[in-house]
C-alpha atoms as a PDB file:
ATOM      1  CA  UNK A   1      15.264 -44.672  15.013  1.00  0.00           C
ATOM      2  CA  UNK A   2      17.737 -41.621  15.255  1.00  0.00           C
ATOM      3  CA  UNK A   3      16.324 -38.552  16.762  1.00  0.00           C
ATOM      4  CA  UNK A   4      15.558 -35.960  14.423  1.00  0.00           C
ATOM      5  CA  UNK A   5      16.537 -31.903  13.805  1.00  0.00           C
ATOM      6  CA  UNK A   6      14.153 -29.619  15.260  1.00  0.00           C
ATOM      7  CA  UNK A   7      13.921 -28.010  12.038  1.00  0.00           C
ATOM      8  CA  UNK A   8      12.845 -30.428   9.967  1.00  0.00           C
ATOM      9  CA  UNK A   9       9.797 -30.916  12.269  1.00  0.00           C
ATOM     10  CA  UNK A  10       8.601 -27.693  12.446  1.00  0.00           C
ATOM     11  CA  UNK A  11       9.432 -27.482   8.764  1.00  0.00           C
ATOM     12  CA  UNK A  12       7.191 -30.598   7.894  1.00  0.00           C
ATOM     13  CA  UNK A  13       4.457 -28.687  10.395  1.00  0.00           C
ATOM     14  CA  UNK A  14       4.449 -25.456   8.502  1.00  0.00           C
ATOM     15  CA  UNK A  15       4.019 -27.197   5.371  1.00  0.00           C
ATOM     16  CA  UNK A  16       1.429 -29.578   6.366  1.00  0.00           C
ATOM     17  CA  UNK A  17      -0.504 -26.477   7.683  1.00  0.00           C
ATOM     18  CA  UNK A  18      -0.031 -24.716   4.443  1.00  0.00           C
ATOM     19  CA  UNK A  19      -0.336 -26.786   2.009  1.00  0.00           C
ATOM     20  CA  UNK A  20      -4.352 -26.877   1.562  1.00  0.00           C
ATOM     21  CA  UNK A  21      -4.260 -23.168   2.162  1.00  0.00           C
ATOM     22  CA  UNK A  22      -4.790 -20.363  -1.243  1.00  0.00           C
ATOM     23  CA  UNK A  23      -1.384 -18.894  -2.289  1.00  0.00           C
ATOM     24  CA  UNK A  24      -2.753 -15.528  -1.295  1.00  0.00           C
ATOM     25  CA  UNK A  25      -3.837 -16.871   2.310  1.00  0.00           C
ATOM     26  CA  UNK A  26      -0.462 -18.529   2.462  1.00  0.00           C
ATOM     27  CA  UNK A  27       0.991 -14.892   1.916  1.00  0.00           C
ATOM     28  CA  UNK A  28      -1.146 -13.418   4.883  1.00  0.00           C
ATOM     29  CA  UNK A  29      -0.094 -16.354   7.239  1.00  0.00           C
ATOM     30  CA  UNK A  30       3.336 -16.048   6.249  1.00  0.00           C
ATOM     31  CA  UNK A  31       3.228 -12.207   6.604  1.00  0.00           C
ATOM     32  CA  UNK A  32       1.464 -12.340  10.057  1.00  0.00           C
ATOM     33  CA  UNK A  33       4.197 -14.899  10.917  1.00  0.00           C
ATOM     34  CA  UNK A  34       7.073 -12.763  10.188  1.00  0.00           C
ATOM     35  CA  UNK A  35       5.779  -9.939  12.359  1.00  0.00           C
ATOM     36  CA  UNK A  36       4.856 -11.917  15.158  1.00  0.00           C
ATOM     37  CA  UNK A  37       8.641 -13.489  15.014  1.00  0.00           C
ATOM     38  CA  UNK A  38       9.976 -10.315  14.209  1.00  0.00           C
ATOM     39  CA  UNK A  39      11.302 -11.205  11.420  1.00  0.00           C
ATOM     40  CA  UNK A  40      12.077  -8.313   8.846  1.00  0.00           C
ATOM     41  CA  UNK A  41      11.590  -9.680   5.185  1.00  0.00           C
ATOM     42  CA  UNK A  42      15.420  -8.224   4.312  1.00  0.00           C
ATOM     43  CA  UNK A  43      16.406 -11.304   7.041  1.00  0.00           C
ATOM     44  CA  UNK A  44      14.299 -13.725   4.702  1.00  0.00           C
ATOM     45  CA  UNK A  45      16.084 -12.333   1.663  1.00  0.00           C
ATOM     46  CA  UNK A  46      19.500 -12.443   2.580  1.00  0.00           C
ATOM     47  CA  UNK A  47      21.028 -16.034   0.819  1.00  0.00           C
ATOM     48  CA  UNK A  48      24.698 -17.281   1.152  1.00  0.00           C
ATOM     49  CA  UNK A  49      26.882 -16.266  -1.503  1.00  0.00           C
ATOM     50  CA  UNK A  50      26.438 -18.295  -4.942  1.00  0.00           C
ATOM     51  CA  UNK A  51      29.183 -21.114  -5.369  1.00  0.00           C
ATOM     52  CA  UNK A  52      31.368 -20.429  -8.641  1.00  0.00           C
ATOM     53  CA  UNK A  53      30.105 -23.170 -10.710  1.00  0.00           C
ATOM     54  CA  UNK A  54      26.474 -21.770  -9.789  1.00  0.00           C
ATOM     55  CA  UNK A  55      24.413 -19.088 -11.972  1.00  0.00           C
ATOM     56  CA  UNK A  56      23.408 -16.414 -10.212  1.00  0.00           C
ATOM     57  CA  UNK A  57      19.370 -16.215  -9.171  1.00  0.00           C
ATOM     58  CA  UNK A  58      17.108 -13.909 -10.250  1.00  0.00           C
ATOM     59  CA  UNK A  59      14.492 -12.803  -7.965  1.00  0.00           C
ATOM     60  CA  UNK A  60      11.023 -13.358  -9.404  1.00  0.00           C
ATOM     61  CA  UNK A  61       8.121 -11.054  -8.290  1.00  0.00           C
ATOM     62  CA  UNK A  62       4.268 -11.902  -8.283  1.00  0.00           C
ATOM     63  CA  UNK A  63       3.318 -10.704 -11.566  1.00  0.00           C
ATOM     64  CA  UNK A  64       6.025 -13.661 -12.748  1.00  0.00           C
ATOM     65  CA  UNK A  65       8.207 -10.975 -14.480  1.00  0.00           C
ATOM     66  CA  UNK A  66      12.271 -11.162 -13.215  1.00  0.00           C
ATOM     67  CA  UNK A  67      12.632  -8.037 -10.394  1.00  0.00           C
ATOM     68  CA  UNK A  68      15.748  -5.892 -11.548  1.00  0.00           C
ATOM     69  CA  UNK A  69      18.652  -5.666  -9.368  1.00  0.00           C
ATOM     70  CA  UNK A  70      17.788  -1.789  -9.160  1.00  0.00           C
ATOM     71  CA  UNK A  71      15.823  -0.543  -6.583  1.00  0.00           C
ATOM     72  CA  UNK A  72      12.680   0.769  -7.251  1.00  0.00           C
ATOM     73  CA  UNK A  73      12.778   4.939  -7.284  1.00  0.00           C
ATOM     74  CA  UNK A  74       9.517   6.388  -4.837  1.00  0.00           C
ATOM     75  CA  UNK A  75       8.489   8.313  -7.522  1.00  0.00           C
ATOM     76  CA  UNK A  76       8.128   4.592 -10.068  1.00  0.00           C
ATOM     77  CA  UNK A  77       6.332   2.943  -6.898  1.00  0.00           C
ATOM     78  CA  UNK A  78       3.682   6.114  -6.451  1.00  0.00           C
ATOM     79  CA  UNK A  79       2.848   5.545 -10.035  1.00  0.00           C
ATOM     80  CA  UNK A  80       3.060   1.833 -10.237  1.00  0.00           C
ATOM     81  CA  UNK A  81       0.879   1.537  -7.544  1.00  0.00           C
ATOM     82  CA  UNK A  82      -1.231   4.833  -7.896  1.00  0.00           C
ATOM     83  CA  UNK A  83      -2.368   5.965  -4.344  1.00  0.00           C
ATOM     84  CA  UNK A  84      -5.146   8.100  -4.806  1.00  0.00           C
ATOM     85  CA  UNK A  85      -5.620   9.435  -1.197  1.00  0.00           C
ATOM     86  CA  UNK A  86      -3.254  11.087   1.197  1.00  0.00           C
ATOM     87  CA  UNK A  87      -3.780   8.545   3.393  1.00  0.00           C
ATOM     88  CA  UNK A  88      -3.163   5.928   0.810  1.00  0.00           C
ATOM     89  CA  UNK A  89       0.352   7.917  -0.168  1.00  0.00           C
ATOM     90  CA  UNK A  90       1.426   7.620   3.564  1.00  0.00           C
ATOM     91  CA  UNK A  91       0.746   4.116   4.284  1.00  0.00           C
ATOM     92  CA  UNK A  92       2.758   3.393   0.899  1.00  0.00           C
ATOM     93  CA  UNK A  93       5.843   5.770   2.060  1.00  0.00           C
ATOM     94  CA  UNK A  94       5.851   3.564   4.734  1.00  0.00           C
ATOM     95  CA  UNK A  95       5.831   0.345   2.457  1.00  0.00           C
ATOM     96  CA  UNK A  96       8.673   1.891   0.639  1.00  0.00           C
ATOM     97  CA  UNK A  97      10.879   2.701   3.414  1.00  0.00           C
ATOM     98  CA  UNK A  98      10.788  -0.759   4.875  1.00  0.00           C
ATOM     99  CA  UNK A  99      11.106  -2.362   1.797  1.00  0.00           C
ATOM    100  CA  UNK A 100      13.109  -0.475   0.097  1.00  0.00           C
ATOM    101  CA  UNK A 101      15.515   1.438   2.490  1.00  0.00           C
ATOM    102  CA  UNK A 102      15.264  -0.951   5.163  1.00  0.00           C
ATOM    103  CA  UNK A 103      13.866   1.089   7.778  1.00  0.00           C
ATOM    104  CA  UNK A 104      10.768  -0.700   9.607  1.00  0.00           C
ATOM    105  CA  UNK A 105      10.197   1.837  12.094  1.00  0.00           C
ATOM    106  CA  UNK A 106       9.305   5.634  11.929  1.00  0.00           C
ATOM    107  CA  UNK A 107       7.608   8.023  13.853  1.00  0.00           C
ATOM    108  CA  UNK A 108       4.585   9.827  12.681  1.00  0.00           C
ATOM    109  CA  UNK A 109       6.866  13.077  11.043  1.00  0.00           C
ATOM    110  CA  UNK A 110       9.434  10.801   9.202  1.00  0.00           C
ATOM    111  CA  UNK A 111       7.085   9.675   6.727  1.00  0.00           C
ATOM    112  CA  UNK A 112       6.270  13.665   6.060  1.00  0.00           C
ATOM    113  CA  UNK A 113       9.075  14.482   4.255  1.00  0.00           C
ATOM    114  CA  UNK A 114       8.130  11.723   1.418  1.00  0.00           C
ATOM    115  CA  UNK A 115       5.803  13.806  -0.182  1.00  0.00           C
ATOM    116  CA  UNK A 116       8.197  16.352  -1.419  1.00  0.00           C
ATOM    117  CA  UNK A 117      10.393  13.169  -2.145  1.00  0.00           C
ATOM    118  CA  UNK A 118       7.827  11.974  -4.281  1.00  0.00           C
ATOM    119  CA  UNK A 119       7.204  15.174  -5.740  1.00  0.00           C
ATOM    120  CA  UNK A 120       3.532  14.996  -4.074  1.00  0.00           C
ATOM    121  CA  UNK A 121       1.592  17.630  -2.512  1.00  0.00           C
ATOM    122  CA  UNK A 122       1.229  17.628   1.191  1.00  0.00           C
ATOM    123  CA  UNK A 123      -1.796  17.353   2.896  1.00  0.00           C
ATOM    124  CA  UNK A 124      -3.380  20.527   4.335  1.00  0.00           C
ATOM    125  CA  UNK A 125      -3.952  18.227   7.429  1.00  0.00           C
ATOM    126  CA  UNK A 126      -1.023  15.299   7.867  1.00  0.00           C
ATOM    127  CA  UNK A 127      -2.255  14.395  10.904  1.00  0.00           C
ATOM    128  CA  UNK A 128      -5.967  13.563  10.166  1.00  0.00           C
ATOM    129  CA  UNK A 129      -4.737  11.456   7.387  1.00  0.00           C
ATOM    130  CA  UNK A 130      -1.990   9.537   9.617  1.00  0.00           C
ATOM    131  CA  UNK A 131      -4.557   9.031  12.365  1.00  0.00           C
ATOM    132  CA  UNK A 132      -6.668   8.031   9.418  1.00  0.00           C
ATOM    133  CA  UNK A 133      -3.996   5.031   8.175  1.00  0.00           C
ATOM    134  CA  UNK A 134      -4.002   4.076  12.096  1.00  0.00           C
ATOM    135  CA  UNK A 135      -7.396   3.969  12.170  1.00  0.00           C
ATOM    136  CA  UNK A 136      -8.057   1.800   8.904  1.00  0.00           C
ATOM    137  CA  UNK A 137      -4.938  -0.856  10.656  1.00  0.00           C
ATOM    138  CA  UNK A 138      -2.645   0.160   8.145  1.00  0.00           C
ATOM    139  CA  UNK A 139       0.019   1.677  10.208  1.00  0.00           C
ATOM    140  CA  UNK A 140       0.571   0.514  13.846  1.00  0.00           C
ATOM    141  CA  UNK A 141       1.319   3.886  15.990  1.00  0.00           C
ATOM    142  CA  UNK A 142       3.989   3.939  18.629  1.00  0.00           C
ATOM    143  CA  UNK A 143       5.923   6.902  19.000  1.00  0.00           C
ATOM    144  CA  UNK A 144       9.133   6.670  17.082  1.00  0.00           C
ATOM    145  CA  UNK A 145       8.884   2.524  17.176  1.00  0.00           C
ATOM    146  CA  UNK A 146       5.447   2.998  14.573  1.00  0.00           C
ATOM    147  CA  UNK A 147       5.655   0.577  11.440  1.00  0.00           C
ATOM    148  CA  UNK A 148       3.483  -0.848   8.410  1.00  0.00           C
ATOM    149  CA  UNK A 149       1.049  -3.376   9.768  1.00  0.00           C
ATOM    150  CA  UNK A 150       0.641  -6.462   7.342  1.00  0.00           C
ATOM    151  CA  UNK A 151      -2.820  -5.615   6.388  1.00  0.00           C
ATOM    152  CA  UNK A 152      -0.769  -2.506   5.132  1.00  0.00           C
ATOM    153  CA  UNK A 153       1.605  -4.475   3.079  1.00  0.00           C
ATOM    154  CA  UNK A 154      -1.321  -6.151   1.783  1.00  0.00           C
ATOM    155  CA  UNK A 155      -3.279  -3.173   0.392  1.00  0.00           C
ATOM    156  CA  UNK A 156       0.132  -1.542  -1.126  1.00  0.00           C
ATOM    157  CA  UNK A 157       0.845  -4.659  -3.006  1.00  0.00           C
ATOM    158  CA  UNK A 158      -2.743  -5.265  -4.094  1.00  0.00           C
ATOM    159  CA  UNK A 159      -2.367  -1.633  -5.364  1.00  0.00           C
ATOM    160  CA  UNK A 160      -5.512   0.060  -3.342  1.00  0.00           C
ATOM    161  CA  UNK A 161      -7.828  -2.546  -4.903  1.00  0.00           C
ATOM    162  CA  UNK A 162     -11.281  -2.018  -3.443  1.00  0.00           C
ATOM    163  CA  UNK A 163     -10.539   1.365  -2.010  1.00  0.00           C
ATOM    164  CA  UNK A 164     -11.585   4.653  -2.560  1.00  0.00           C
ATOM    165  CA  UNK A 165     -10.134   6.903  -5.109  1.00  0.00           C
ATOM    166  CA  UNK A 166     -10.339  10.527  -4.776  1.00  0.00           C
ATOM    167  CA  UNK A 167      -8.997  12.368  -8.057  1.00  0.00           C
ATOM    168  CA  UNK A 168      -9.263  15.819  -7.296  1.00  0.00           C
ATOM    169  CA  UNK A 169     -12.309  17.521  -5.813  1.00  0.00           C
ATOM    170  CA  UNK A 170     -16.086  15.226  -6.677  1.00  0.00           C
ATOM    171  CA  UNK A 171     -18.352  16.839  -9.052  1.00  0.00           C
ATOM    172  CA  UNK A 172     -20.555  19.306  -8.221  1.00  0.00           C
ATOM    173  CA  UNK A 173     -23.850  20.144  -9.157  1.00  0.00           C
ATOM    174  CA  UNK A 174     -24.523  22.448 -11.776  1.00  0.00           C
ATOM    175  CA  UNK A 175     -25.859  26.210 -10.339  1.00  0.00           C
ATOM    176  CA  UNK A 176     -29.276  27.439 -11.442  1.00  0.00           C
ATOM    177  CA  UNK A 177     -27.662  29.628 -13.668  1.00  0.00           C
ATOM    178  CA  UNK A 178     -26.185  27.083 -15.881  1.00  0.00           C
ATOM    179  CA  UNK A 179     -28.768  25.327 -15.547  1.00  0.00           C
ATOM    180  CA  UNK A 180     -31.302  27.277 -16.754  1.00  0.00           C
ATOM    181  CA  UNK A 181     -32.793  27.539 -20.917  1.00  0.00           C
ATOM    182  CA  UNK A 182     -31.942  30.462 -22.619  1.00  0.00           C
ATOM    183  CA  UNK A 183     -34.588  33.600 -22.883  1.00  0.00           C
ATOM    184  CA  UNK A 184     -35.802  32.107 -26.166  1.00  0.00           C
ATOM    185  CA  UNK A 185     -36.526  28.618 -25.030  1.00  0.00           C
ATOM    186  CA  UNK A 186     -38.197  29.020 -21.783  1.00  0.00           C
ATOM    187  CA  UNK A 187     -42.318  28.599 -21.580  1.00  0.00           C
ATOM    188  CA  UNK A 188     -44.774  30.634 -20.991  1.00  0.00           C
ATOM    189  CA  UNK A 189     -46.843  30.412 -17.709  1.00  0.00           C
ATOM    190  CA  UNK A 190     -50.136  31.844 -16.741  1.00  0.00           C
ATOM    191  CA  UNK A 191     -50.996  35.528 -17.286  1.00  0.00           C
ATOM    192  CA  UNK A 192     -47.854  35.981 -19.416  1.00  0.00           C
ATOM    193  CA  UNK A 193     -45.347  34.947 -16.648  1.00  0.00           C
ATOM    194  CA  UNK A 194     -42.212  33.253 -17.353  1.00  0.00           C
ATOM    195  CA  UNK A 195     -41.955  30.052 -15.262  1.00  0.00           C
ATOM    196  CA  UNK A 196     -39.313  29.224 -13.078  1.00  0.00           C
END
């Protein structure tokens, strides 16, 4: 029996371990994979040049539609994915500079300057809200070698699904004053005194 390639048997292993796996668990493993390998997806990406006599491919995204040559502009991924917290906006400045500038590692200021890139406010405190994207294992902290964790890939392409949303300040509740009927309406109590 002739001996046979190495990568054909650890091919045949990783499918045989994925197969019964969920496409969206295959994702994770895959994901976790990559970083433990270090492995950045542009390596994954990067095909040999089409023959002649062989159409060009088109990239296909989750959502099934066909992904444009183009890159995608910060301010189209803020919106397509709709961040509503500061922390949220940082971890996805993060996404987009790996994915789309192809620049996996950052310190803690670099991803600063995105705000006014995205033509976003900055947070009154950037560093709460970076130690906040550290603390929810979002972003992996290491000086100037700090990157997007896969758990932070995850959330940015799920679009924040299942977290908090804050839209401006939360509602408060309405003052006495406006709460209050006017002189006409408001009852009578004992002795001729007006309730409260």
């Amino acid at each position: 029996m002739p001996k046979r390639e190495p990568e054909i048997t650890a091919l045949e292993a990783v499918y045989a371990a994925l197969k019964p796996l969920e496409a969206e668990v295959r994702r994770k493993v895959l994901a976790s994979v990559y970083s433990l390998l270090e492995i950045a997806p542009q390596e994954l990406s990067q095909r040999p040049p089409p023959r002649k006599d062989e159409p060009p491919l088109t990239p296909v995204t989750d959502s099934g539609r066909a992904e444009s040559p183009r890159p995608v502009g910060l301010t189209e991924l803020v919106r397509e994915k709709s961040p509503g917290t500061n922390v949220q906006r940082i971890v996805l400045f993060a996404y987009y500079r790996e994915k789309n500038e192809g620049s996996s590692r950052f310190s803690r200021d670099d991803l600063k300057e995105y705000f006014g890139r995205a033509r976003e406010h900055p947070p009154k405190n950037y560093t709460r809200d970076f130690h906040e994207a550290v603390k929810k294992g979002w972003i992996h902290e290491d000086g100037s070698d700090s990157y997007i964790t896969s758990k932070g890939i995850e959330v940015v392409e799920a679009g924040f699904t299942g977290e908090r949303r804050y839209k401006g300040h939360p509602a408060r509740a309405p003052s006495r004053r406006q709460t209050r009927k006017p002189r006409g309406q408001r009852e009578k109590g004992k002795k001729g005194q007006r309730s409260r």
